[in-house]
Protein backbone atom coordinates (compact mmCIF):
# COMPACT_ATOMS: atom_id res chain seq x y z
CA UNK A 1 0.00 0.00 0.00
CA UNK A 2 1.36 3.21 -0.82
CA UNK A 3 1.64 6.32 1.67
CA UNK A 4 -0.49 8.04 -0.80
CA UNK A 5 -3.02 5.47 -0.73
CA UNK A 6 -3.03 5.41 3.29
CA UNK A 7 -3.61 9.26 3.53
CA UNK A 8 -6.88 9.11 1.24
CA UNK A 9 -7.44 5.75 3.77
CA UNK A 10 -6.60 8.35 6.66
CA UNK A 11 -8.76 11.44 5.10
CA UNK A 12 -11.87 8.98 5.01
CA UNK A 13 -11.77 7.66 8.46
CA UNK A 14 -11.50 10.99 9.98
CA UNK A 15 -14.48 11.93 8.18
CA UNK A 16 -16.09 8.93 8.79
CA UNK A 17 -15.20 9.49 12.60
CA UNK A 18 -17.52 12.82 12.73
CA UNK A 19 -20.31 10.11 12.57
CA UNK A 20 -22.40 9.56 15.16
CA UNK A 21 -22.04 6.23 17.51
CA UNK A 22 -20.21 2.63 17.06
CA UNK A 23 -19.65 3.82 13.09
CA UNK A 24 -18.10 6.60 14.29
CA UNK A 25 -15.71 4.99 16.62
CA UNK A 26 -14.87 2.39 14.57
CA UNK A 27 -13.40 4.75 11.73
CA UNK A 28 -11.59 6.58 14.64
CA UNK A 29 -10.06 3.01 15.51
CA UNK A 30 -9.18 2.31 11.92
CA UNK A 31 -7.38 5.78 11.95
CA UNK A 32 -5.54 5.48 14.71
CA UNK A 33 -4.18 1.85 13.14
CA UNK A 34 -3.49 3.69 9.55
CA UNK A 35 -1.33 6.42 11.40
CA UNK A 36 0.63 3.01 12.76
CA UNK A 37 1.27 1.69 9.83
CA UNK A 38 1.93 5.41 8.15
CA UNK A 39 4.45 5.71 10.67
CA UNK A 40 6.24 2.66 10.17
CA UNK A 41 6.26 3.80 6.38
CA UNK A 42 8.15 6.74 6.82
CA UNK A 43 10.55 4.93 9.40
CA UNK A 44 11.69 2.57 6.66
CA UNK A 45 11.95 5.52 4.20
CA UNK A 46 14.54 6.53 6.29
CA UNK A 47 16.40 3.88 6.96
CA UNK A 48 16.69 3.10 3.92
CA UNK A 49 17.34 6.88 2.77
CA UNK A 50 20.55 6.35 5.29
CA UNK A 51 21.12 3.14 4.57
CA UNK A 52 21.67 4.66 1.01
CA UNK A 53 23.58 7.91 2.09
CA UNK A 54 26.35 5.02 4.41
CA UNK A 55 27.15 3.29 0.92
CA UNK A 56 27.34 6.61 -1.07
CA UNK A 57 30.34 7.91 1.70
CA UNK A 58 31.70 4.46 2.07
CA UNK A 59 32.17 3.93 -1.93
CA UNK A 60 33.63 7.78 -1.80
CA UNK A 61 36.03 6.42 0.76
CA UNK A 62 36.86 3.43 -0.67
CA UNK A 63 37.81 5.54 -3.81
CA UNK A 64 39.51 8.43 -2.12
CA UNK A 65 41.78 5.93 -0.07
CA UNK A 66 42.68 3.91 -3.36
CA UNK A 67 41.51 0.86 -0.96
CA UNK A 68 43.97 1.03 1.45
CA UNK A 69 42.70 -0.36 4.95
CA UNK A 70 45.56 1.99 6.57
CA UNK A 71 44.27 4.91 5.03
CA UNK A 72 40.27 4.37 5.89
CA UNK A 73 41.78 3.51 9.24
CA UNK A 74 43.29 6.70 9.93
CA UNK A 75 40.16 8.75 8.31
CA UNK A 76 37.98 6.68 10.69
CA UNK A 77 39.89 7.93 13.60
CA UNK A 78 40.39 11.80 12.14
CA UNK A 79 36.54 11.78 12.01
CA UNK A 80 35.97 10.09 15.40
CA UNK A 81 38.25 13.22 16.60
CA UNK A 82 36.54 15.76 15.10
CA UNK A 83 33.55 14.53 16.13
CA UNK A 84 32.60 12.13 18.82
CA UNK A 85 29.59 12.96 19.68
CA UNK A 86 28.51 11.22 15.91
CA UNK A 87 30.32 8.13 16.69
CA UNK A 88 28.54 7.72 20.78
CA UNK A 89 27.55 4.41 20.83
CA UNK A 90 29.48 3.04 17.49
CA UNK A 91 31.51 0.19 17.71
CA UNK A 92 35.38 0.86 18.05
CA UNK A 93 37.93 -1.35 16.02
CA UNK A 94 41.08 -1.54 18.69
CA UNK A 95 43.08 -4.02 16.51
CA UNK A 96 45.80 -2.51 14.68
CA UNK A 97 46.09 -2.33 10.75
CA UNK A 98 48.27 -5.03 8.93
CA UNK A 99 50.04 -3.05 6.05
């Protein structure tokens, strides 16, 4: 089902929840479960939006370092630096580099 779909889904049960009685709280249920899945729809758009944007940088990388492991390896740990409150929580590769 499409998100497009789901909002015309949405826009009728809201209406349909101005109705009087067990009809109208019955649509209101149904919205409330539309908004779920709606939600969960534009969670997985952005996962896989980053999912997307990881690849992009990591193929840059890849191609900047001319493949070298020591030379991601020390751009991993410029940008950790720089940065650390990006990397809270990210797994930290303590083995040393064999060049």
């Amino acid at each position: 089902m499409t998100t497009a779909t789901l909002f015309t889904q949405l826009r009728t049960q809201l209406q349909d929840a101005n109705k009087p009685g067990l009809a109208g709280v019955r649509a209101l249920e149904g919205a409330v479960q539309t908004v779920d899945v709606l939600e969960d729809a534009v969670r997985l758009t952005e996962q896989r939006g980053a999912t997307r944007e990881a690849q992009r940088f990591g193929e840059m990388l890849r191609h900047m370092s001319d493949g070298d492991p020591a030379t991601v390896y020390a751009a991993e740990q410029a940008a950790r630096a720089a940065k650390p409150e990006l990397w809270a929580g990210v797994w930290v590769n303590r083995e040393k580099v064999q060049v």
